[in-house]
PDB file of N, CA and C in Angstrom:
ATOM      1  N   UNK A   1      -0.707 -10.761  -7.967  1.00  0.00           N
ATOM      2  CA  UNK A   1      -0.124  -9.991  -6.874  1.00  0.00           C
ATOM      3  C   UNK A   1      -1.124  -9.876  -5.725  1.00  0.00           C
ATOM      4  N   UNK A   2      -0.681  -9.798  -4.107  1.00  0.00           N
ATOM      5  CA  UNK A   2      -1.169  -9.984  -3.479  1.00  0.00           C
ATOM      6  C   UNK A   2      -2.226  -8.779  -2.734  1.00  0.00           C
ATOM      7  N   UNK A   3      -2.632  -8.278  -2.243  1.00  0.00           N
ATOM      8  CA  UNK A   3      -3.286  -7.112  -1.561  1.00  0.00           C
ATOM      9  C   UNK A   3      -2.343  -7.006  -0.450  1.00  0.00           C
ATOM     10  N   UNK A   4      -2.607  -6.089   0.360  1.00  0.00           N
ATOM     11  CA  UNK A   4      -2.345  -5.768   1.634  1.00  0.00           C
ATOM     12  C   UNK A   4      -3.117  -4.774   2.168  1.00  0.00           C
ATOM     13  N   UNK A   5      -3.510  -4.742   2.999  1.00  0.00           N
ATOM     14  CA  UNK A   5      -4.466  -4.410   4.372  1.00  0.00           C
ATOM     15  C   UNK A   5      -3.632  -3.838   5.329  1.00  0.00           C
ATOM     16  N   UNK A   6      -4.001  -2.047   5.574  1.00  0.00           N
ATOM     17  CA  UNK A   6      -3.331  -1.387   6.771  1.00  0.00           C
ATOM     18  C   UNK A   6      -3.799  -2.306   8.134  1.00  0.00           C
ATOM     19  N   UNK A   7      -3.267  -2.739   8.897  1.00  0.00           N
ATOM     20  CA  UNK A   7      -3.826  -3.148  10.476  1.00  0.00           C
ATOM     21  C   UNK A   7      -4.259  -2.278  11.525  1.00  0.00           C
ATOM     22  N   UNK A   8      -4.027  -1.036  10.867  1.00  0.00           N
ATOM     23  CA  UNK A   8      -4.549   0.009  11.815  1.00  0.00           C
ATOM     24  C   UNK A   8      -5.768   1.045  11.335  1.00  0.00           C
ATOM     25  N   UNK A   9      -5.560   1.090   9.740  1.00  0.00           N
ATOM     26  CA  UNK A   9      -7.353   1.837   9.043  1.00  0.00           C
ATOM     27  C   UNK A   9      -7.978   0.550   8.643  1.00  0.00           C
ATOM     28  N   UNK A  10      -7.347  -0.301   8.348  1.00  0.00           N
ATOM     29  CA  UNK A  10      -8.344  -1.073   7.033  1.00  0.00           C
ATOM     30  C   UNK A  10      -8.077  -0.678   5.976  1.00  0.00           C
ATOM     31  N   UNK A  11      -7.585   0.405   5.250  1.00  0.00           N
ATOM     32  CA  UNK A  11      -7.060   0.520   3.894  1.00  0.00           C
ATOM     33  C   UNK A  11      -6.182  -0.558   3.155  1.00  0.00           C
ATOM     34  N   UNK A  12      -6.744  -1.087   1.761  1.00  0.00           N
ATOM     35  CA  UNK A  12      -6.218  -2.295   0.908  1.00  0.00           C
ATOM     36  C   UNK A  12      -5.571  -1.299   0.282  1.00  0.00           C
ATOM     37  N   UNK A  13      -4.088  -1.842   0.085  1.00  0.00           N
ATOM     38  CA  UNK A  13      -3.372  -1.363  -1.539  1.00  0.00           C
ATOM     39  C   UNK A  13      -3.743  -2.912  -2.014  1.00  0.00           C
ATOM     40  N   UNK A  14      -4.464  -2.748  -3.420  1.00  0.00           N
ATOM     41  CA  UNK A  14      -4.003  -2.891  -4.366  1.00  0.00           C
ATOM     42  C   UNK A  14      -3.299  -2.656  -5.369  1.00  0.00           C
ATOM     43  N   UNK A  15      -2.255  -3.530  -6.109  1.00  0.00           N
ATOM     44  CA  UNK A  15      -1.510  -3.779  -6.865  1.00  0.00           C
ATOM     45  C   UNK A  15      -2.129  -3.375  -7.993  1.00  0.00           C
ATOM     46  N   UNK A  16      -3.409  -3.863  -8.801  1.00  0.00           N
ATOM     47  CA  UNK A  16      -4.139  -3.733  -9.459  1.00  0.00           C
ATOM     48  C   UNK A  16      -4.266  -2.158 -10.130  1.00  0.00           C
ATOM     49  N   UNK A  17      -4.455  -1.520  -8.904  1.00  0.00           N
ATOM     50  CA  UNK A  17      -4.835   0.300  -8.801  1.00  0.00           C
ATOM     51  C   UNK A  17      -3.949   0.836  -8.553  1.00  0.00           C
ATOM     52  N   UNK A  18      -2.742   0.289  -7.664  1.00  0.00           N
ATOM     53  CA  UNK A  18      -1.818   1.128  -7.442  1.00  0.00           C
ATOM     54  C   UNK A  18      -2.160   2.354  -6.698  1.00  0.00           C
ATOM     55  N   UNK A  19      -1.340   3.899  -6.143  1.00  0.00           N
ATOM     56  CA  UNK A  19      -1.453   4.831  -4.893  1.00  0.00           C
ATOM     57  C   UNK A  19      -1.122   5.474  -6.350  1.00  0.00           C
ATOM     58  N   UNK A  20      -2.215   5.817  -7.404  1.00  0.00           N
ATOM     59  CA  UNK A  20      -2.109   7.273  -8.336  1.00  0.00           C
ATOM     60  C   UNK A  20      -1.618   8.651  -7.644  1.00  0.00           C
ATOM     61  N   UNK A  21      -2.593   8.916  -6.500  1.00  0.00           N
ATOM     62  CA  UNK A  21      -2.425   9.683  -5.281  1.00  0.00           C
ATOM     63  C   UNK A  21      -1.241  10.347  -5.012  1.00  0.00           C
ATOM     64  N   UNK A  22       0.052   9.035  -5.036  1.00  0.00           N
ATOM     65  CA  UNK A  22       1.018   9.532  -4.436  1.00  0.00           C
ATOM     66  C   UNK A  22       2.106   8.758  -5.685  1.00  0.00           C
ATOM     67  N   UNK A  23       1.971   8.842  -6.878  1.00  0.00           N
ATOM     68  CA  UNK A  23       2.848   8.348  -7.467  1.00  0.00           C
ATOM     69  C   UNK A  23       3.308   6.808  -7.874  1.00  0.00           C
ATOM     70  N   UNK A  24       2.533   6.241  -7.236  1.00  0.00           N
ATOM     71  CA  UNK A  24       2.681   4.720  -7.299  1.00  0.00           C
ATOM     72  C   UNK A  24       1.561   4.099  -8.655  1.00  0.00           C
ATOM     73  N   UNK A  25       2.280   3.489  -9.558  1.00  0.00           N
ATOM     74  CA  UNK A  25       1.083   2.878 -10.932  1.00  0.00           C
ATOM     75  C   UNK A  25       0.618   1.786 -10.579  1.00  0.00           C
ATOM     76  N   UNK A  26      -0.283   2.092 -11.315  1.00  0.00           N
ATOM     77  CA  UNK A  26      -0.805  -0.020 -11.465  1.00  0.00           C
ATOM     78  C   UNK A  26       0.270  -0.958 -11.426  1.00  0.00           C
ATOM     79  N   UNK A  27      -0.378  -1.863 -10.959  1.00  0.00           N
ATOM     80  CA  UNK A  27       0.767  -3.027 -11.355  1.00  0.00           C
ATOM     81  C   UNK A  27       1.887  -2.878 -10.352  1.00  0.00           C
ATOM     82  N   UNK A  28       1.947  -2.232  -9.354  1.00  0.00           N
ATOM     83  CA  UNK A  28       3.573  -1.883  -8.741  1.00  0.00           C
ATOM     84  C   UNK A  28       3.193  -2.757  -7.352  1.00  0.00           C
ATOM     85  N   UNK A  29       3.568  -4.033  -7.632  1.00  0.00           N
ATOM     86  CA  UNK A  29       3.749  -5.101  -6.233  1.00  0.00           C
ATOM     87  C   UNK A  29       3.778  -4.072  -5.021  1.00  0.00           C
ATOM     88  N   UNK A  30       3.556  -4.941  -3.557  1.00  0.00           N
ATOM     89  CA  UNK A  30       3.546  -4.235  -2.629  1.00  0.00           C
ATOM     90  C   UNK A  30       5.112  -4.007  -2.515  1.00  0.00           C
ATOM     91  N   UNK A  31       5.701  -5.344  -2.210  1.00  0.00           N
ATOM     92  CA  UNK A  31       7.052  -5.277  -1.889  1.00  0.00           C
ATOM     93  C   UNK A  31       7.912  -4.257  -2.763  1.00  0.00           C
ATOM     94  N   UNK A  32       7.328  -4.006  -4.020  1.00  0.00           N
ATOM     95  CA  UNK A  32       8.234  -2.701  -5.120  1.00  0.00           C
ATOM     96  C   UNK A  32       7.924  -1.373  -4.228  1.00  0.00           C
ATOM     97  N   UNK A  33       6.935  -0.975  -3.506  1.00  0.00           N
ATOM     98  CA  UNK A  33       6.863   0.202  -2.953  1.00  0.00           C
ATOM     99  C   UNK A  33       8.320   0.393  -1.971  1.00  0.00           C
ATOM    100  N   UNK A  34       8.170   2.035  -2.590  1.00  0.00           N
ATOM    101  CA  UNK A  34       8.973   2.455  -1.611  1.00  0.00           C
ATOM    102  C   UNK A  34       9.505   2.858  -0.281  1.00  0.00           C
ATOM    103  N   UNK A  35      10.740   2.428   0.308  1.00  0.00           N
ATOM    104  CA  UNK A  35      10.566   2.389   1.854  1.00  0.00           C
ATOM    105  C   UNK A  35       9.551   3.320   2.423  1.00  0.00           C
ATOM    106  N   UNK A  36      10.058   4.569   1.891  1.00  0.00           N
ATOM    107  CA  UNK A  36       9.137   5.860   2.722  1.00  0.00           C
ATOM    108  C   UNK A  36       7.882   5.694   2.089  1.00  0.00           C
ATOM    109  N   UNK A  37       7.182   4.984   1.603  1.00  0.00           N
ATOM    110  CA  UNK A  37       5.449   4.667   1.336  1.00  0.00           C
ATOM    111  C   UNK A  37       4.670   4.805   2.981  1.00  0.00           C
ATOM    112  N   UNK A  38       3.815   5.606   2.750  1.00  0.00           N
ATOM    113  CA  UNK A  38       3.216   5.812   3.607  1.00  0.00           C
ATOM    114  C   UNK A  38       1.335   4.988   3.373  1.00  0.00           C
ATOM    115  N   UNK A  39       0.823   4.761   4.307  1.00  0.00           N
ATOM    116  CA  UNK A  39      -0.881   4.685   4.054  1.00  0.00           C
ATOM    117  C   UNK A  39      -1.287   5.835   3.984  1.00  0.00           C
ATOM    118  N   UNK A  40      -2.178   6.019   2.497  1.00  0.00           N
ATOM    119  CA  UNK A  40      -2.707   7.096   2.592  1.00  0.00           C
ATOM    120  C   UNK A  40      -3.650   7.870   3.496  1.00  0.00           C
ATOM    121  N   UNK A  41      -4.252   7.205   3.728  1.00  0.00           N
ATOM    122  CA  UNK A  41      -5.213   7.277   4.958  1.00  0.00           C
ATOM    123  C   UNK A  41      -4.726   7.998   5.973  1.00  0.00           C
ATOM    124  N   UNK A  42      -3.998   7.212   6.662  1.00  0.00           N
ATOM    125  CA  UNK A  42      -3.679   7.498   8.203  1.00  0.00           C
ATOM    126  C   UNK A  42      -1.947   7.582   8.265  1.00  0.00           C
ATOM    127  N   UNK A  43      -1.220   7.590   7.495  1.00  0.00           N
ATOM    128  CA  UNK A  43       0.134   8.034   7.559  1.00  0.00           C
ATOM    129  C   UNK A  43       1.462   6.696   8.047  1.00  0.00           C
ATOM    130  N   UNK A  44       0.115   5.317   8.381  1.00  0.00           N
ATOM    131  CA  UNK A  44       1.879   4.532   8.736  1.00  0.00           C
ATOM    132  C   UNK A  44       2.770   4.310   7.756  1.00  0.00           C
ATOM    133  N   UNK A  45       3.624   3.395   8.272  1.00  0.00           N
ATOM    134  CA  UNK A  45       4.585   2.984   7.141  1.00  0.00           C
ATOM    135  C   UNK A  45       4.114   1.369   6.797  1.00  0.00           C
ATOM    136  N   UNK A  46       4.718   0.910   6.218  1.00  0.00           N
ATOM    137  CA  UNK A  46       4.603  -0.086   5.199  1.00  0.00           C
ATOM    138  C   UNK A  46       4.644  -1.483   6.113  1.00  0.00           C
ATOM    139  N   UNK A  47       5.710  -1.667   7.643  1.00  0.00           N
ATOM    140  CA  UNK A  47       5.601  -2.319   8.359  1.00  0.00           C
ATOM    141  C   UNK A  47       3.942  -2.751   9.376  1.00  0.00           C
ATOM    142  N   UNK A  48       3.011  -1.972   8.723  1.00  0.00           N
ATOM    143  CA  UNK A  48       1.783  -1.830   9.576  1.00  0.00           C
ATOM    144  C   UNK A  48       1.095  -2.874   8.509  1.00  0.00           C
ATOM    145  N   UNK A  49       1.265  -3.270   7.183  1.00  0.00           N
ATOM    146  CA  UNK A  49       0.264  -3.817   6.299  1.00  0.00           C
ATOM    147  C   UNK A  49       0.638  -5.057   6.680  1.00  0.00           C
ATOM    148  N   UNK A  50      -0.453  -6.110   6.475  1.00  0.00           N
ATOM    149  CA  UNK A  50      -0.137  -7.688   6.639  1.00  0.00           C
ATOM    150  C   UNK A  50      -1.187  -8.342   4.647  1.00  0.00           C
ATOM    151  N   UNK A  51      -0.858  -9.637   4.658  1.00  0.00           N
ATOM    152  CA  UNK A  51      -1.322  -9.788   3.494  1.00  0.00           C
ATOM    153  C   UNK A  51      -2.795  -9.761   4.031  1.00  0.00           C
ATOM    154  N   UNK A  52      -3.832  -9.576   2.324  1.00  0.00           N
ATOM    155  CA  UNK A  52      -5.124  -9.842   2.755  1.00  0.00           C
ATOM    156  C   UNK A  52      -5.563 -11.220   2.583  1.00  0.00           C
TER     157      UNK A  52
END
């Protein structure tokens, strides 16, 4: 599974680690996140990540 990189913090989700944070497990592809997934960081939405 791939990473993704906010374009506006630099924050990586990994797939690997998953957003414990906010409910999201290991293993949960980017594309499985949910619409309203936010970056933890800085609050965008999911349209802000590009692959790493």
């Amino acid at each position: 599974m791939k990473k993704y990189v906010c374009t506006v913090c630099g924050y990586v989700y990994d797939p690997a680690v998953g957003d414990p944070d906010n409910g999201i497990a290991a293993g949960t592809a980017f594309e499985d996140l949910p619409d309203d997934w936010t970056c933890p960081p800085c609050g965008v939405g999911k349209e802000m990540f590009e692959p790493e």
